[in-house]
Protein backbone atom coordinates (compact mmCIF):
# COMPACT_ATOMS: atom_id res chain seq x y z
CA UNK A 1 17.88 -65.58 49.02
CA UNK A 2 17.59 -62.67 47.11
CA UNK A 3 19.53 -62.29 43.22
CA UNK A 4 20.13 -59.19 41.16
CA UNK A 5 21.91 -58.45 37.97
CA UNK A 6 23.84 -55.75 36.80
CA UNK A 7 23.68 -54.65 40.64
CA UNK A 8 25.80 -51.16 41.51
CA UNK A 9 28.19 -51.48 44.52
CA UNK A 10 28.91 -48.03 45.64
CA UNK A 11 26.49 -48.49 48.84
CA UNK A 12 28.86 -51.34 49.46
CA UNK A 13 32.01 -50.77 49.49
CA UNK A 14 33.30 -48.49 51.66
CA UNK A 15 35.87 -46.58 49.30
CA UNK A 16 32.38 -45.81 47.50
CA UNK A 17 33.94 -47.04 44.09
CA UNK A 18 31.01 -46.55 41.44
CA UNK A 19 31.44 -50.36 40.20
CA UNK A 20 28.62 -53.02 39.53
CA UNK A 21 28.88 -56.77 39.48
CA UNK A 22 27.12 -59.03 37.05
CA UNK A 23 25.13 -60.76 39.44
CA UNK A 24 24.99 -60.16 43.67
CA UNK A 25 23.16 -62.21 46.02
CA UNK A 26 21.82 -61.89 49.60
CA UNK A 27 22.37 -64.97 51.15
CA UNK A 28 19.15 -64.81 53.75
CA UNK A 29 20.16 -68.64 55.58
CA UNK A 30 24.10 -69.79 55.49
CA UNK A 31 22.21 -73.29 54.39
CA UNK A 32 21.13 -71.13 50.78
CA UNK A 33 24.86 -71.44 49.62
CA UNK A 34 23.87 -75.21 49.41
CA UNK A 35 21.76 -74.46 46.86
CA UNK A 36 23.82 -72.52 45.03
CA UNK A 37 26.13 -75.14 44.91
CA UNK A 38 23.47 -77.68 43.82
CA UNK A 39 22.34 -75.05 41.07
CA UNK A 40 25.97 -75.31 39.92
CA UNK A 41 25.86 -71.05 40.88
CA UNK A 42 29.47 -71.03 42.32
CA UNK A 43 31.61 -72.75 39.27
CA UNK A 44 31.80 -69.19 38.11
CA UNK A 45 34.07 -66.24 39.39
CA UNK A 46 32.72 -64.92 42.89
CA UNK A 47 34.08 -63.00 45.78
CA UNK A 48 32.29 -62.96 49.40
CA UNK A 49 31.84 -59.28 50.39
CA UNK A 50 30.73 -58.51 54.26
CA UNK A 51 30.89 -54.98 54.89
CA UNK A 52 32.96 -53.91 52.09
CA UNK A 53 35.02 -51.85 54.40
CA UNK A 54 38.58 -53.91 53.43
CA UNK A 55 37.95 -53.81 49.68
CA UNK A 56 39.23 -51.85 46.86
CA UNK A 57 37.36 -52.50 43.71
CA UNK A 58 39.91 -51.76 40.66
CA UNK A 59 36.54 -52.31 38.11
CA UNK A 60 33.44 -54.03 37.68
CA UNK A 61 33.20 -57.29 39.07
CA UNK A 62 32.75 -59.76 36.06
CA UNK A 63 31.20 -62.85 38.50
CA UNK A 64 28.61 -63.01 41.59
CA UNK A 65 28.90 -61.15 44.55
CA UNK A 66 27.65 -63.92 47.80
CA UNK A 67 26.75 -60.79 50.73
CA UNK A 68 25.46 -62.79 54.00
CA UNK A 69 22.30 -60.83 55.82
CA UNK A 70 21.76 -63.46 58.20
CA UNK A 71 22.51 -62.34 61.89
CA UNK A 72 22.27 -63.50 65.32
CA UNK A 73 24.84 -64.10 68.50
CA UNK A 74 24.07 -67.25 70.61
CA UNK A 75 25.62 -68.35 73.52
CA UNK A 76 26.55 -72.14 74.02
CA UNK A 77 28.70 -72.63 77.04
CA UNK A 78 28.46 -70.64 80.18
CA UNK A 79 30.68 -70.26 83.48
CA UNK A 80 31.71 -68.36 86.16
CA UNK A 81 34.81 -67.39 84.32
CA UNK A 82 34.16 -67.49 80.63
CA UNK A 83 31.41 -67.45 77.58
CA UNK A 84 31.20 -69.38 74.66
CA UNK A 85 29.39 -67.46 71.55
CA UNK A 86 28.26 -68.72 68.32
CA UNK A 87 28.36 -65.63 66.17
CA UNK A 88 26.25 -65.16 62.37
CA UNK A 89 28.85 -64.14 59.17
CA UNK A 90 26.16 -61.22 58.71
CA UNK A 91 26.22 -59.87 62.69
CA UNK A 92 27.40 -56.33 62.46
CA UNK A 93 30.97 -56.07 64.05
CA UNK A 94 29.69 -53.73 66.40
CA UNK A 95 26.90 -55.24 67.02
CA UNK A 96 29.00 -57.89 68.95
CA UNK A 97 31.09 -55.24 70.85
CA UNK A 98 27.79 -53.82 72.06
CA UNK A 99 26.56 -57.05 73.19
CA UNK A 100 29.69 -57.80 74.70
CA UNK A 101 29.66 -54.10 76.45
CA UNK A 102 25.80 -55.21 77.59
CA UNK A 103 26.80 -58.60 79.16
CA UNK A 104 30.28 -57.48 80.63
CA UNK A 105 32.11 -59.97 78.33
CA UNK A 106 36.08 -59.35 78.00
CA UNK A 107 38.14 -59.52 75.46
CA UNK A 108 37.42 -57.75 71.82
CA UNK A 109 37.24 -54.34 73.51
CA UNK A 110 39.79 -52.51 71.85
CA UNK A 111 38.73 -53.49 68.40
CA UNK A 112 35.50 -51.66 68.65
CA UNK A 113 35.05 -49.22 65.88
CA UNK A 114 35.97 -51.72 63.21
CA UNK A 115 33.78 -51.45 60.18
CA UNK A 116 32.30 -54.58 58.65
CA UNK A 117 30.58 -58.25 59.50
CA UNK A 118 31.76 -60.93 62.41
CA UNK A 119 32.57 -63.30 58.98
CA UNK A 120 35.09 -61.16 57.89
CA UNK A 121 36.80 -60.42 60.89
CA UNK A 122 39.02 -64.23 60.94
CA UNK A 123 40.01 -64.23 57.16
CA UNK A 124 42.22 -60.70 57.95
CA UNK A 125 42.58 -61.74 61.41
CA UNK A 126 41.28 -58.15 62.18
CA UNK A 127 43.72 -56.11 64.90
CA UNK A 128 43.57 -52.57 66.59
CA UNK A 129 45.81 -51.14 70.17
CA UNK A 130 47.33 -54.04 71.10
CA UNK A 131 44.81 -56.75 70.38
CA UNK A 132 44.21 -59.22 67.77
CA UNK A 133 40.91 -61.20 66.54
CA UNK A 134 42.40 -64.63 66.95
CA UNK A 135 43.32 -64.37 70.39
CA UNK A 136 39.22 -64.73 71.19
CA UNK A 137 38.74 -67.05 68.53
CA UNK A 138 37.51 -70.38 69.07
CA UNK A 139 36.69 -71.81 65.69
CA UNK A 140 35.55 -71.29 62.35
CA UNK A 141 32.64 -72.50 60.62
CA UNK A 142 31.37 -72.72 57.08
CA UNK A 143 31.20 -74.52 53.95
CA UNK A 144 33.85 -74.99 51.50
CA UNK A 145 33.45 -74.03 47.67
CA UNK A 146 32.16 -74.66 44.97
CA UNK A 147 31.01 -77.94 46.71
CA UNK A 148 29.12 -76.57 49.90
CA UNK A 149 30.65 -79.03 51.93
CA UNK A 150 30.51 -78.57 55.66
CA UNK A 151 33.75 -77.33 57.68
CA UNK A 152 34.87 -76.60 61.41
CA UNK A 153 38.44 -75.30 61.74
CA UNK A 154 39.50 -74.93 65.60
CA UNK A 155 42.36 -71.84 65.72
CA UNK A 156 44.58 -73.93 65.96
CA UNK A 157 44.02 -74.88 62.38
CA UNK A 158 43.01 -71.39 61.08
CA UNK A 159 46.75 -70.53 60.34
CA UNK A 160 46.45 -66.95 62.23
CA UNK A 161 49.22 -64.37 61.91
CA UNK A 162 50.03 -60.52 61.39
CA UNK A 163 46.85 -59.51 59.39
CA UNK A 164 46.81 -63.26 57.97
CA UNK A 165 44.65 -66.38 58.23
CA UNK A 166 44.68 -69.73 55.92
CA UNK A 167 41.01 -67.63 54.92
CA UNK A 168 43.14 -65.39 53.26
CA UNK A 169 45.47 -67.75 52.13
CA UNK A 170 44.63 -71.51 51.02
CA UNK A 171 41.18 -71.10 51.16
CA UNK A 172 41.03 -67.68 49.94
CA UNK A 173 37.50 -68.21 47.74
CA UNK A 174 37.13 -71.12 48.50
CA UNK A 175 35.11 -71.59 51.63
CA UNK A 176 32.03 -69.13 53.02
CA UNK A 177 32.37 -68.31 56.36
CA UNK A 178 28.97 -68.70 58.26
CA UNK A 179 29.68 -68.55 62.01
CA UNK A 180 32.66 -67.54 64.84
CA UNK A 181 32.93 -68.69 67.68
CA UNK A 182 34.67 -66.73 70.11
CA UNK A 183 35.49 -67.30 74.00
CA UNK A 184 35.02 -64.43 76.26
CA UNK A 185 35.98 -63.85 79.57
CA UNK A 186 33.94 -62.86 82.11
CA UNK A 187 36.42 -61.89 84.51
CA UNK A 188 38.36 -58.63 83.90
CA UNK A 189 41.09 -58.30 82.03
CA UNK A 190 42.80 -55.50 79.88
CA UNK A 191 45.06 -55.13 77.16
CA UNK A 192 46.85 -51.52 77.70
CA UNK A 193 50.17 -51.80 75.50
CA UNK A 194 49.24 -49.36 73.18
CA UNK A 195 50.51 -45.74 74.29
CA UNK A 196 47.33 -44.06 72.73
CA UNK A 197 44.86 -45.66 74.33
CA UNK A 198 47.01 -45.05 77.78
CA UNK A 199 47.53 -41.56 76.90
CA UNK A 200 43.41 -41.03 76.56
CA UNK A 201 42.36 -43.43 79.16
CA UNK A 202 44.42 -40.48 81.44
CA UNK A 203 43.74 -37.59 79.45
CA UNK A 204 40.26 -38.56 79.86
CA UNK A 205 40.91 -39.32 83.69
CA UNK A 206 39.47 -42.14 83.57
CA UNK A 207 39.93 -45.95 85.10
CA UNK A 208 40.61 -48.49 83.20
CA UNK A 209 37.07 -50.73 83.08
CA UNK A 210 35.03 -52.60 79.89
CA UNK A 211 33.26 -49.06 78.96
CA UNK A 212 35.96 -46.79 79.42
CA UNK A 213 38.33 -49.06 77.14
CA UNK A 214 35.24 -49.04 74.35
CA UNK A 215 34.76 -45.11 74.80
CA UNK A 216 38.64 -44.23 74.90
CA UNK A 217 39.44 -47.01 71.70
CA UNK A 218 36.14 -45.09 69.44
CA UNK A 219 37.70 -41.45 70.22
CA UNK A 220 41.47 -42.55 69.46
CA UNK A 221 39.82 -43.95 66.20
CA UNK A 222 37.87 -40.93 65.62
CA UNK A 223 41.08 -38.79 66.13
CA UNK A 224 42.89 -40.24 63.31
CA UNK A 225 40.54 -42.02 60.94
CA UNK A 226 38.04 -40.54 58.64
CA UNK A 227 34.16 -41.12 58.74
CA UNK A 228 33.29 -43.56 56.32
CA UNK A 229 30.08 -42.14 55.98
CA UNK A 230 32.19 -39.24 54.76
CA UNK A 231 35.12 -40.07 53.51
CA UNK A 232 35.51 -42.90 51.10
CA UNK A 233 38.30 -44.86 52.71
CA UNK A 234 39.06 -48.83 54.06
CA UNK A 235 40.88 -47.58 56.81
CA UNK A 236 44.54 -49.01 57.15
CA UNK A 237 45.46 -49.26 53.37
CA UNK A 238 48.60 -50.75 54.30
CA UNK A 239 50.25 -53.65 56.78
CA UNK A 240 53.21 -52.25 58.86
CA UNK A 241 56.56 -54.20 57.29
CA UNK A 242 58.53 -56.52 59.26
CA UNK A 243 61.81 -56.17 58.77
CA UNK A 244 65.34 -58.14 60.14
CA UNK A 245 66.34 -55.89 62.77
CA UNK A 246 70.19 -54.48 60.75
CA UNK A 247 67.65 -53.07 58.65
CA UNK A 248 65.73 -51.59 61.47
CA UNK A 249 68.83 -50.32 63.53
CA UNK A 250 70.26 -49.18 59.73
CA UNK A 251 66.94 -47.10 58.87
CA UNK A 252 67.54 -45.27 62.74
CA UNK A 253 70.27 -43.33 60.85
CA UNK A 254 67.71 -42.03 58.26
CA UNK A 255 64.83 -41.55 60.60
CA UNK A 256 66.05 -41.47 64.06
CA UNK A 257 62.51 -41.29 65.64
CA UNK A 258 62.13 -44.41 64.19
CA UNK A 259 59.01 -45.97 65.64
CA UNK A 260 59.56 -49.71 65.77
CA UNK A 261 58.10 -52.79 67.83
CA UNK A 262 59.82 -56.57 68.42
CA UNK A 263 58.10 -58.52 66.00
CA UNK A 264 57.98 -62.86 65.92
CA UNK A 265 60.36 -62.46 62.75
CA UNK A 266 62.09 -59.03 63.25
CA UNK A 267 61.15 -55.64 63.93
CA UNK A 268 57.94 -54.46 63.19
CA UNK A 269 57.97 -50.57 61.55
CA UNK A 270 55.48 -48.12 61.08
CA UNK A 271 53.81 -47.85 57.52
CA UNK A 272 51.90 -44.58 58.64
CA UNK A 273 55.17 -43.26 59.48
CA UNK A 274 57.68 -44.36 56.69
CA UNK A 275 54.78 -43.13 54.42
CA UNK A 276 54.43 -39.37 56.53
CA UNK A 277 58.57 -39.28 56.15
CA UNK A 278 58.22 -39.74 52.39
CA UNK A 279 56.16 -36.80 52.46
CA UNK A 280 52.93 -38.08 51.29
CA UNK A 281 50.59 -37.50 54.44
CA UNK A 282 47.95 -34.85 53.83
CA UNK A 283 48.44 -35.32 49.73
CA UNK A 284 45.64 -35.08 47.17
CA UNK A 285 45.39 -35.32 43.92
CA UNK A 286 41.85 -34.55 42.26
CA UNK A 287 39.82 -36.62 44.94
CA UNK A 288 42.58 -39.17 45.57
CA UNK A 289 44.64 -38.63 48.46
CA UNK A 290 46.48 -39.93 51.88
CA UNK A 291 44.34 -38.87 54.86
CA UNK A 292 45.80 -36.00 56.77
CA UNK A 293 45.64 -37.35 60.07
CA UNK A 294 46.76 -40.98 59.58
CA UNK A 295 49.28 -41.93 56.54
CA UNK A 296 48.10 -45.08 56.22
CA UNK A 297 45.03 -44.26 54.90
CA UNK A 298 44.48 -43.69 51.46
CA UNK A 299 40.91 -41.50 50.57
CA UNK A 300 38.47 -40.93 48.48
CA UNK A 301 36.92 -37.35 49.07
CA UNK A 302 33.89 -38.04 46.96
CA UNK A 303 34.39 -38.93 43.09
CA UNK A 304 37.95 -40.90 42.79
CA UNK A 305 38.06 -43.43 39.95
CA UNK A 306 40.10 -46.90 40.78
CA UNK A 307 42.34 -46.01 38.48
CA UNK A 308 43.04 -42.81 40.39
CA UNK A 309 43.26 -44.61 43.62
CA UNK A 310 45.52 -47.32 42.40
CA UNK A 311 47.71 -44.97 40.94
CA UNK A 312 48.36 -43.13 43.82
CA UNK A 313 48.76 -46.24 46.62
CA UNK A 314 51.46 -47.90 43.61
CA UNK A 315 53.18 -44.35 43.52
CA UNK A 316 53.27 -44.38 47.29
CA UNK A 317 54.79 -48.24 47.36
CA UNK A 318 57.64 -47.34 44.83
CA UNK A 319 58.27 -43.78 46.66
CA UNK A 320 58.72 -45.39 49.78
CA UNK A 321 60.99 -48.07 48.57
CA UNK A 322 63.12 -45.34 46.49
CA UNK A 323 63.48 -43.81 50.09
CA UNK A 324 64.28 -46.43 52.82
CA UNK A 325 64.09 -49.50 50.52
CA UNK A 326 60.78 -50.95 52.31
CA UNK A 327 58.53 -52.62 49.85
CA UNK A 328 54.88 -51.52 51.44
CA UNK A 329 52.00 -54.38 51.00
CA UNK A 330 48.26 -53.42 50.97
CA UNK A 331 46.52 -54.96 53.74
CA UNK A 332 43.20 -53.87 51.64
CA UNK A 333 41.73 -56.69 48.92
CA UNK A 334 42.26 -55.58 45.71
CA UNK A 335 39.92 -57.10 43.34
């Protein structure tokens, strides 16, 4: 375990906000946040940061920072068919794709490219092309705060839905995720629905297989998203709205190329695209701005205050509502 005070998180957080936090600590072993619970270290404000790539910090962080380094993929069961693996909070997201690209192991394929840490990826139930986290999730494990006492949800229990999980909800900090398990197939299997990924698999001319899914989902991402390394962003800023589908059909006569999906509730819209016919794509103010090749993505170019940032995505809610009375909802944490 390693503590510092005063510590400055522009290195992580991927909007590169120039905030600090009172105190941050590496948790080196999931067991340390034990300790911290026995020190009586977590009966003051504290928010669990992985990669810092779904987090917009609105100021300095008046509490602790908990950032799990510990990594490691193991696997526990093993067939013909499938693959159990037990997967560290601190693994690298795409650390996991790669091993799953290495071992031939279906299933997560088309989120490659997803910034952040495996213990992130069930509290927003993490999605991309078609596919969502939960659908290779197994369980959840962890401890629950400020107590440290053990948990295992199974799914089932994890409350999963549209960019949603009962991490995000009822336990939202109150429980440290250490591991995921996920099961894998080892058989192929691909999920194709989204026309993007389609249209590059064949621009690309290639077959559909583990690698060329990977290859084709990083250079569809690449095409529309910004390079975090560049580009101070969290990539989606906002969920796409489900709406009743009168309202859907209604909108058609505003925006006849609506684009619009069957949803579990309703119709599910397009945020990029309600935002692009508001007229905001490719606007900047200063070094705040929507990304020019994705609406939904709200930028930092290099020195953008969070006050400059949260002015802009609020203006870009209450624009859109003025305009096809939508009400917008970050899927970013704003803290």
């Amino acid at each position: 375990m390693k503590v510092f005070q005063d510590f400055p998180l522009q290195d992580h957080n991927t909007f590169k906000m120039k905030v600090s936090c009172r105190k941050f600590i590496e948790l080196e072993r999931p067991e340390e946040i034990v300790t911290l619970a026995e020190q009586q270290d977590l009966a003051q404000p504290y928010y669990i940061l992985g990669g810092g790539s779904n987090v917009l910090f609105t100021h300095d962080y008046e509490g602790t920072i908990l950032h799990p380094v510990f990594q490691g993929i193991e696997t526990m069961e093993e067939d013909a068919q499938s693959v159990t693996l037990r997967v560290a909070a601190g693994t690298e997201w795409e650390d996991l794709i790669d091993h799953c690209l290495e071992h031939q192991y279906y299933g997560l394929e088309n989120l490659t490219g997803i910034p952040g840490l495996v213990g992130s990826a069930p509290v927003q139930n993490i999605g991309a092309y078609g596919v969502e986290v939960k659908d290779c999730i197994l369980a959840v494990e962890g401890y629950l705060l400020p107590t440290a006492e053990p948990f295992r949800y199974e799914a089932a229990a994890c409350q999963f839905g549209y960019r949603s999980s009962i991490f995000k909800k009822e336990l939202s900090g109150k429980c440290f995720i250490s591991h995921v398990w996920f099961r894998l197939s080892k058989e192929p299997h691909y999920t194709l629905t989204y026309k993007a990924l389609t249209e590059e698999l064949a621009h690309q001319q290639l077959e559909p297989s583990l690698e060329n899914i990977v290859r084709c989902v990083r250079a569809v991402r690449d095409s529309k998203l910004p390079n975090i390394d560049e580009i101070g962003c969290a990539g989606s800023f906002f969920q796409n709205p489900v709406v009743p589908e009168a309202q859907a059909t209604a909108l058609k006569s505003q925006i006849p190329d609506l684009v619009s999906y069957p949803a579990v509730n309703g119709v599910k819209l397009a945020a990029g695209q309600l935002i692009d016919k508001a007229g905001w794509k490719g606007y900047r103010k200063d070094d705040a701005g929507i990304y020019p090749k994705q609406a939904l993505v709200v930028v930092n170019y290099g020195n953008a205050t969070p006050e400059e940032i949260h002015q802009l995505y609020e203006t870009v809610i209450s624009d859109v509502y003025n305009k096809f009375q939508i009400t917008l909802q970050p899927e970013v944490n704003i803290l």
